[in-house]
C-alpha atoms as a PDB file:
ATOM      1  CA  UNK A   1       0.000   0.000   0.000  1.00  0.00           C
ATOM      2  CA  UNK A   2       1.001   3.670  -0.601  1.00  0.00           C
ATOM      3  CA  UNK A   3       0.207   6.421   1.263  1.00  0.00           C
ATOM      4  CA  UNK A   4       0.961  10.254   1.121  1.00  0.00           C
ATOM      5  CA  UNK A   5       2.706  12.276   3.572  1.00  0.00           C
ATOM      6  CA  UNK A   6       2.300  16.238   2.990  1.00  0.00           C
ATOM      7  CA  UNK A   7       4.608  18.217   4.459  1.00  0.00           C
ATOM      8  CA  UNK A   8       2.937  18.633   7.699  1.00  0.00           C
ATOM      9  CA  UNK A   9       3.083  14.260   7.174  1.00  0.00           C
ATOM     10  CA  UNK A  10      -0.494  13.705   6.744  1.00  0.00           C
ATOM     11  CA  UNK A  11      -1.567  10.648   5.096  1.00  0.00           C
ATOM     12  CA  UNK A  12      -4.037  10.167   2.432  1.00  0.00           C
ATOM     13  CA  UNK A  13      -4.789   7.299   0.564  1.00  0.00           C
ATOM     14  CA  UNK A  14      -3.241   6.051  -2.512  1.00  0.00           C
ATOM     15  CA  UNK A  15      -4.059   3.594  -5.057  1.00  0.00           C
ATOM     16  CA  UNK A  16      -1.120   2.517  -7.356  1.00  0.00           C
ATOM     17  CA  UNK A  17      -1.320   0.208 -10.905  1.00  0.00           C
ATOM     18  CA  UNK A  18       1.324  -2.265 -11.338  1.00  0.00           C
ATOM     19  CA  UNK A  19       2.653  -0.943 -14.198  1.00  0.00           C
ATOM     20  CA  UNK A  20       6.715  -1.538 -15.785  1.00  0.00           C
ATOM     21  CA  UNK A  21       7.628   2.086 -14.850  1.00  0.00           C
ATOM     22  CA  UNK A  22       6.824   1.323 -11.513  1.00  0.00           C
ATOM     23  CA  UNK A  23       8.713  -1.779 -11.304  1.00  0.00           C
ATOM     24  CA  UNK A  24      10.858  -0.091  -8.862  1.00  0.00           C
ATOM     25  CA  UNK A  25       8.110  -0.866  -5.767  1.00  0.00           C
ATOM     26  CA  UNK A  26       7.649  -3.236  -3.970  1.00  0.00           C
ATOM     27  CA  UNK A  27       4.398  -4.680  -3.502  1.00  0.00           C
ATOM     28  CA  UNK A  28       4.887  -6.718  -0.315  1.00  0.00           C
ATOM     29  CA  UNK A  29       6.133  -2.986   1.551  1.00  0.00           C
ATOM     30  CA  UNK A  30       4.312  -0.022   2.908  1.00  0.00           C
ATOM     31  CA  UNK A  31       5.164   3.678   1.496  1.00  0.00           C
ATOM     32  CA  UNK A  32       4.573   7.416   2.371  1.00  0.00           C
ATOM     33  CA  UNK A  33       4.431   9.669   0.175  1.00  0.00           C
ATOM     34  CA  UNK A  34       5.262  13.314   0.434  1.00  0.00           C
ATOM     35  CA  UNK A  35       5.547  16.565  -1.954  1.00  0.00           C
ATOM     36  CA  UNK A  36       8.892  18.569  -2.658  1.00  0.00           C
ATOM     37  CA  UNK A  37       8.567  22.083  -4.791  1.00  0.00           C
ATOM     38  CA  UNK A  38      11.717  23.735  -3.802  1.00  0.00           C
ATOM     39  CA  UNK A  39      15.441  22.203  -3.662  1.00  0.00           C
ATOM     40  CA  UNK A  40      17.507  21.863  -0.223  1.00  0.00           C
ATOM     41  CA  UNK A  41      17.770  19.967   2.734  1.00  0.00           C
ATOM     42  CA  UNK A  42      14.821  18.685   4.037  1.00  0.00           C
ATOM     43  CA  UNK A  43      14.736  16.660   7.908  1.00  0.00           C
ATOM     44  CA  UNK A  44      11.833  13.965   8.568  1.00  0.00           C
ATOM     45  CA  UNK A  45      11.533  13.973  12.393  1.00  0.00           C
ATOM     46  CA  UNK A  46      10.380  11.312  14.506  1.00  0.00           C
ATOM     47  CA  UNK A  47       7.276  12.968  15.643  1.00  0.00           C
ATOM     48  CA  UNK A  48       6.318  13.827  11.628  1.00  0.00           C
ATOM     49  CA  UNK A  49       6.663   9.925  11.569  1.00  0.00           C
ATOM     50  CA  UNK A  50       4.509   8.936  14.673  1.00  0.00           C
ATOM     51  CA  UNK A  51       2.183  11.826  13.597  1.00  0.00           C
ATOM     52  CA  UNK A  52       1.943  10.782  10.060  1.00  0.00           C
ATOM     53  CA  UNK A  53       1.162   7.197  11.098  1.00  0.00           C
ATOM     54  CA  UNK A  54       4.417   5.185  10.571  1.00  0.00           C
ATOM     55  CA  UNK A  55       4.700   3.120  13.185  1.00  0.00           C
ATOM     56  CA  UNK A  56       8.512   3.487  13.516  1.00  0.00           C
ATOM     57  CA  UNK A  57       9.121   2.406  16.840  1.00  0.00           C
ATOM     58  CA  UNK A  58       8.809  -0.875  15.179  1.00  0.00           C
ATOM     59  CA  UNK A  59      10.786   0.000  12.159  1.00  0.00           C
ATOM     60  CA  UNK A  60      14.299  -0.642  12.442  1.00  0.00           C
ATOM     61  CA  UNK A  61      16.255   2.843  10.931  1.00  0.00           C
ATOM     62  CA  UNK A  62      18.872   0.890   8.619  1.00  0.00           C
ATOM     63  CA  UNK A  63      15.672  -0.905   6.846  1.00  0.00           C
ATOM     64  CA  UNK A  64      14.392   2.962   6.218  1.00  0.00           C
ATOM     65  CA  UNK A  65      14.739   3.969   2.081  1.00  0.00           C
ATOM     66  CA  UNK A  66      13.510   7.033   0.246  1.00  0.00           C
ATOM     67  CA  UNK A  67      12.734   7.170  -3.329  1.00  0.00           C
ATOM     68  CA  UNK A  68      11.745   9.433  -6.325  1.00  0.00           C
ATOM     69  CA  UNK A  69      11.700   9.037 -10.250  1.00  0.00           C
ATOM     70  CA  UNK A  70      12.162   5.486  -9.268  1.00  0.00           C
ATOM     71  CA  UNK A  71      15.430   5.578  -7.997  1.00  0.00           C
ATOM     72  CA  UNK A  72      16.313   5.289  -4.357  1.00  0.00           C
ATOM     73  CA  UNK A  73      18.340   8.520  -2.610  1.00  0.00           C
ATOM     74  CA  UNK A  74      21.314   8.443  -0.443  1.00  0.00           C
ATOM     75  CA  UNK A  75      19.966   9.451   3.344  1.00  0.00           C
ATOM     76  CA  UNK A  76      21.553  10.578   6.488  1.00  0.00           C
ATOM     77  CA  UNK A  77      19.712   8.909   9.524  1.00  0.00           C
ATOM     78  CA  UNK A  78      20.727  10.254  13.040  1.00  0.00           C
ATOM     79  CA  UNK A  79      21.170   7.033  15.412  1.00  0.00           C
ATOM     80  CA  UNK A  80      20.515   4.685  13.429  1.00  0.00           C
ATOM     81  CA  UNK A  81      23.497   2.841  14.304  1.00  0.00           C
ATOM     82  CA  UNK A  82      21.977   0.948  17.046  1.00  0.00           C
ATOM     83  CA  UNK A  83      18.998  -0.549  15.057  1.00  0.00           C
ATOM     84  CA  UNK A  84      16.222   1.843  16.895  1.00  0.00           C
ATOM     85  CA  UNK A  85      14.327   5.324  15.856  1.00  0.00           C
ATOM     86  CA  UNK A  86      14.517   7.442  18.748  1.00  0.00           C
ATOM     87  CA  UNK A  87      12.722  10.357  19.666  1.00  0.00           C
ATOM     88  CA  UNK A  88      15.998  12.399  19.096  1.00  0.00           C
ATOM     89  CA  UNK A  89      16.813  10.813  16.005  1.00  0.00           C
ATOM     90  CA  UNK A  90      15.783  12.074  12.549  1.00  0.00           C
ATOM     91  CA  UNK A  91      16.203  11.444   8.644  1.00  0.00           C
ATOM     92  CA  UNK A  92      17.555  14.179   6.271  1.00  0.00           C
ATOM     93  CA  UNK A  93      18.256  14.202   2.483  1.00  0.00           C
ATOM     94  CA  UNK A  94      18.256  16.691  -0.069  1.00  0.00           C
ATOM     95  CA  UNK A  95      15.664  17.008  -2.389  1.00  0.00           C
ATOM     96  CA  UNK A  96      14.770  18.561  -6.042  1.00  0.00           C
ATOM     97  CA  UNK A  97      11.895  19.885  -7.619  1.00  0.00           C
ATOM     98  CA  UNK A  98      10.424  18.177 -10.122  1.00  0.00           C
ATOM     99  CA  UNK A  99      11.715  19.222 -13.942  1.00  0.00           C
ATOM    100  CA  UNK A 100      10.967  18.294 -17.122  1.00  0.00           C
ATOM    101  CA  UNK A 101      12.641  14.810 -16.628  1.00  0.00           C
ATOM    102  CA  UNK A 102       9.655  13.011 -17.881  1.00  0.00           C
ATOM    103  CA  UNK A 103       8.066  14.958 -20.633  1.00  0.00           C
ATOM    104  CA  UNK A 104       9.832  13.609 -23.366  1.00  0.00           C
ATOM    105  CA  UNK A 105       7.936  10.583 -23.690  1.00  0.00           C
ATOM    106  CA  UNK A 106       5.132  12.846 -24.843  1.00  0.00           C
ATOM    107  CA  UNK A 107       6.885  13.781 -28.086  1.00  0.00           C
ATOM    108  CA  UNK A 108       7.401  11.395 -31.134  1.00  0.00           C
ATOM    109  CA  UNK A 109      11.028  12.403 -31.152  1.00  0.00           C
ATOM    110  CA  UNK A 110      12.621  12.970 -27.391  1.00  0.00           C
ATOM    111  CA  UNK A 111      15.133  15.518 -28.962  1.00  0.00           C
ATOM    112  CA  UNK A 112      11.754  18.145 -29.610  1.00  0.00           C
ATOM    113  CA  UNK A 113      12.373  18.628 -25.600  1.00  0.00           C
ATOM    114  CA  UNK A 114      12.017  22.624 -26.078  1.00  0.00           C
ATOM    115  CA  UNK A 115      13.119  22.736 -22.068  1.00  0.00           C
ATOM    116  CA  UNK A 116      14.053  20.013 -20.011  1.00  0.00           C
ATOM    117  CA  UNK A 117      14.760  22.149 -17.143  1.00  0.00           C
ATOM    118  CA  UNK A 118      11.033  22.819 -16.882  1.00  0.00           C
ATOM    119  CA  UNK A 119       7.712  20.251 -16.483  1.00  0.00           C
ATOM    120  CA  UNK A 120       5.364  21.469 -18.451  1.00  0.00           C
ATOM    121  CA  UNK A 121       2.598  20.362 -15.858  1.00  0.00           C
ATOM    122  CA  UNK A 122       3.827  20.403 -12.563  1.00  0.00           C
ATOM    123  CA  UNK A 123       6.857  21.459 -10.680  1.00  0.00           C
ATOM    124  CA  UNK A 124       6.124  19.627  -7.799  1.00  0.00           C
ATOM    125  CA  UNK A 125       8.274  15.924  -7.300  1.00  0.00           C
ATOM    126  CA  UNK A 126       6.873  13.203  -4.967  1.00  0.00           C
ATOM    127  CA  UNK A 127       9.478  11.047  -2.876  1.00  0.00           C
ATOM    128  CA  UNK A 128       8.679   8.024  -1.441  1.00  0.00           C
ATOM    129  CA  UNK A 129       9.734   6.215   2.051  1.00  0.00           C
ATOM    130  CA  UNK A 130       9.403   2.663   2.889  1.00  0.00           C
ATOM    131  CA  UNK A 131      11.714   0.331   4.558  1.00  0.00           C
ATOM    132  CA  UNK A 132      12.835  -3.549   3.895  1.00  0.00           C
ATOM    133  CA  UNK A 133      14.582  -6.041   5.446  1.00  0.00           C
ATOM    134  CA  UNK A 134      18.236  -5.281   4.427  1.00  0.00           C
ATOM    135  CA  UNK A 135      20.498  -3.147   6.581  1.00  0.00           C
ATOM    136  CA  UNK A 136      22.376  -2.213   3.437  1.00  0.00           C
ATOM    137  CA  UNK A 137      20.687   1.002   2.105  1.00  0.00           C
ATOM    138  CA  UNK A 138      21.993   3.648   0.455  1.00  0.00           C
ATOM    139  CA  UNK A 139      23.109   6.097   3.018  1.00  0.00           C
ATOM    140  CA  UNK A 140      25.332   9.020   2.895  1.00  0.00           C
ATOM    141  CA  UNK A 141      28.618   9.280   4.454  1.00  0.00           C
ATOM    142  CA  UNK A 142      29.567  11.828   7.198  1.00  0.00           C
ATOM    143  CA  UNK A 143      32.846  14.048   6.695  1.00  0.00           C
ATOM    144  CA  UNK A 144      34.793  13.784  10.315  1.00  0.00           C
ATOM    145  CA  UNK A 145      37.773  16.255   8.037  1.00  0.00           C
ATOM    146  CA  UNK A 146      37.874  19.113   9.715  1.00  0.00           C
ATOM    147  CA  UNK A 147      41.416  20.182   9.361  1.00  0.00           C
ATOM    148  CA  UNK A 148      40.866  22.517   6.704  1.00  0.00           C
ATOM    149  CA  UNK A 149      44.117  24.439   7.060  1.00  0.00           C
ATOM    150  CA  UNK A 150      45.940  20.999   5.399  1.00  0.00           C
ATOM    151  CA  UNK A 151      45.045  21.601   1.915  1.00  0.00           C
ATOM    152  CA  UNK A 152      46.345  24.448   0.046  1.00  0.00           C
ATOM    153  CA  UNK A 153      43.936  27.133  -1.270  1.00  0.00           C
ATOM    154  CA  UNK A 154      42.792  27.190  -4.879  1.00  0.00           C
ATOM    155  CA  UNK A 155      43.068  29.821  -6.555  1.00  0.00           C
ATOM    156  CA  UNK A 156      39.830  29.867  -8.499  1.00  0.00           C
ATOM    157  CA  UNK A 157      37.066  27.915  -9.220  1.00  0.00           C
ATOM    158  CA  UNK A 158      34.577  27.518 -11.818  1.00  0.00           C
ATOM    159  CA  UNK A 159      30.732  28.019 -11.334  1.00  0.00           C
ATOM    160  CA  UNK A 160      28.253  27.714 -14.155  1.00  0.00           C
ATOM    161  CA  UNK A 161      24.939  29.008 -13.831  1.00  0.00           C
ATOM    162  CA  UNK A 162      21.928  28.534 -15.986  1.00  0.00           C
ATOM    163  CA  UNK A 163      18.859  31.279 -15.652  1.00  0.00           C
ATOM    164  CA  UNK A 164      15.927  29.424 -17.387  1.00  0.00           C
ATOM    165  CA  UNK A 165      12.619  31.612 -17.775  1.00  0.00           C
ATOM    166  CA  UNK A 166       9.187  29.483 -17.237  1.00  0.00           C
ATOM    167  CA  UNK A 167       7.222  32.351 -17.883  1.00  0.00           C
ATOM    168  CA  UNK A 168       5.577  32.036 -21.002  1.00  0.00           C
ATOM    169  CA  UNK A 169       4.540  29.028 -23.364  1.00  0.00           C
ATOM    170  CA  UNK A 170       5.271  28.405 -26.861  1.00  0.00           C
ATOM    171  CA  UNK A 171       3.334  26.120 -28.441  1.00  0.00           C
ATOM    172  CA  UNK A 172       5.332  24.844 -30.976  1.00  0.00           C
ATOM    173  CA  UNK A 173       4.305  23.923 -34.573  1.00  0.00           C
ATOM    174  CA  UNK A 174       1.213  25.285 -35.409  1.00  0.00           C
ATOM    175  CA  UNK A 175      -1.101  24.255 -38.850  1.00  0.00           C
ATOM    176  CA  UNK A 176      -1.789  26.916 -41.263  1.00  0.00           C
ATOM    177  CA  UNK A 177      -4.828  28.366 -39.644  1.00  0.00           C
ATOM    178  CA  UNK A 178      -2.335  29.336 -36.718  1.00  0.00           C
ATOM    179  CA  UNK A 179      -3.959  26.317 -34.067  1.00  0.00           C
ATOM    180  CA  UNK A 180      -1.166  24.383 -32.348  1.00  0.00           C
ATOM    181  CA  UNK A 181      -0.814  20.904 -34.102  1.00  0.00           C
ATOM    182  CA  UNK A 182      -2.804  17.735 -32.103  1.00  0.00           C
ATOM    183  CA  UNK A 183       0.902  16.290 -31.349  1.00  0.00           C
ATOM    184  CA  UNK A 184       2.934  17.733 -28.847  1.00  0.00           C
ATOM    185  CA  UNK A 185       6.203  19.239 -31.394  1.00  0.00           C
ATOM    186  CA  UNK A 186       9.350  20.713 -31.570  1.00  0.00           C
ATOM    187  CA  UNK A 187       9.236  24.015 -29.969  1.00  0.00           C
ATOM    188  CA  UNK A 188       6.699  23.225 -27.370  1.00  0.00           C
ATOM    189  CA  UNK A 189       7.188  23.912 -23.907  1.00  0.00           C
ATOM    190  CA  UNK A 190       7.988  26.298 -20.822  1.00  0.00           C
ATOM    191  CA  UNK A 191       9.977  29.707 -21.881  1.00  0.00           C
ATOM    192  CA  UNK A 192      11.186  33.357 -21.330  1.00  0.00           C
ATOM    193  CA  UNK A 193       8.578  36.037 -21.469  1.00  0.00           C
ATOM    194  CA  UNK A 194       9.797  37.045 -24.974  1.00  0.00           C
ATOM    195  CA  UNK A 195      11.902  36.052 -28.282  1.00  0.00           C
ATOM    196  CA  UNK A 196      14.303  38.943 -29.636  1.00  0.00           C
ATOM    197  CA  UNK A 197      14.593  38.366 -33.312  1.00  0.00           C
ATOM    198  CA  UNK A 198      17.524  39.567 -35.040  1.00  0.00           C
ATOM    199  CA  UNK A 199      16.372  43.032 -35.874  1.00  0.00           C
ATOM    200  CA  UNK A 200      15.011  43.785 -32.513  1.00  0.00           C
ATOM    201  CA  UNK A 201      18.498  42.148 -30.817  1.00  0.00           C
ATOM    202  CA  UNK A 202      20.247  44.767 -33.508  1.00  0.00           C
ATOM    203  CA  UNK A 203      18.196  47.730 -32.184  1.00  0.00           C
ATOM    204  CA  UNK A 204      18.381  46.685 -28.686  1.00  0.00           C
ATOM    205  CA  UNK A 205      21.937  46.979 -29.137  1.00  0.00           C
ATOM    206  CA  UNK A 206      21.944  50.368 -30.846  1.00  0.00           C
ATOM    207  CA  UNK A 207      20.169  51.868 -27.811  1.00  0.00           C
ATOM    208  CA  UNK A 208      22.164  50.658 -25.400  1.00  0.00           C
ATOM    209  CA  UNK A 209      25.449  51.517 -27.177  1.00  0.00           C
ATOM    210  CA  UNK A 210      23.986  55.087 -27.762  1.00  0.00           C
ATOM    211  CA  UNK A 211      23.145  55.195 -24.355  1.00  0.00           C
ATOM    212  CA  UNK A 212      26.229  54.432 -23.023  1.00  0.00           C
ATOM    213  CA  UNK A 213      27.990  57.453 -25.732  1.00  0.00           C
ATOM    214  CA  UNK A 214      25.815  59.497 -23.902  1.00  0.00           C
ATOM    215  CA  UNK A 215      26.784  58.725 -20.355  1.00  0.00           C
ATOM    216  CA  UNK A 216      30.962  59.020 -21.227  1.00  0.00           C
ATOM    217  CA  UNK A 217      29.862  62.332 -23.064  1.00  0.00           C
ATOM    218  CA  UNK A 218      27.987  63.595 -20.167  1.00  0.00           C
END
């Protein structure tokens, strides 16, 4: 069975089809379900549990796993080294918003994507948590290196950064009456507010090197 867990960890009921994509669950184990929109580091207290109805004093911590897109993530679990969920003792992981991982199987040809980096339904990604009987789970590893001073300091770094606008939709191919085309096309998909064309790049261009004449002349 499959349940939800908002973030407050309230359950609601949840029906799932066996279907192939899916052939990540298993059907003999019980999972909560809860709703990520924003990326960071997110902590699952042992009251959320208890609240949200996971009976985890029964649960041993090193059986606990968390999925999403059908892949299990590595957690951190606080204590679970001696086989027990305590009331101090918590699970944390970092999480993602959902993108636009998925949409491709909506067009005939996956490389039509017009942004990946955007769903164009919902940005809202559901992770999963169950437990099994192996004490083998993906976990992450803690750092104990503190001794920072022992390794020399670089002296740069690179950092990319990618500003994707969502604000608008283009919808693609369209037929010669100007309707969008039944299929879902090449050019479809979350965008900027705007497209500058050549000419209006070239003018934009103009103005601000004119405007900048003016500023040294002044």
């Amino acid at each position: 069975m499959i349940r939800k867990i908002l973030l407050s960890l309230i359950l609601l009921p949840l029906i799932v089809t066996a279907q192939q994509a899916n052939s990540w669950i298993d059907y003999t184990q019980s999972y909560f379900k809860f709703p990520i929109i924003n990326d960071g580091v997110y902590r699952i207290t042992y009251l959320q549990l208890i609240n949200a109805g996971v009976n985890i004093t029964n649960i041993d911590p090193r059986s606990i796993q968390i999925f999403v897109k059908g892949t299990e993530q590595p957690i951190y679990i606080e204590g679970e080294s001696d086989g027990t969920f305590d009331g101090n003792d918590f699970i944390e992981l970092y999480c993602e918003h959902n993108d636009g991982w998925y949409d491709h199987k909506l067009y005939s040809d996956s490389a039509h994507v017009f942004n990946p980096h955007y769903s164009m339904f919902t940005d809202t990604a559901f992770y999963f948590l169950t437990w099994n009987n192996s004490s083998s789970n993906k976990r992450m590893v803690s750092e104990v290196d503190l001794n920072f001073n022992a390794y020399p300091l670089s002296p740069y770094f690179w950092n990319e950064e990618k500003r994707i606008g969502n604000k608008s939709f283009n919808v693609g191919q369209t037929t010669i009456v100007g309707f969008a085309v039944p299929e879902y096309s090449d050019g479809e998909g979350c965008m900027s507010h705007r497209f500058l064309v050549k000419n209006q790049l070239l003018k934009l261009c103009k103005h601000l090197t004119r405007k900048q004449e003016l500023l040294m002349d002044g």
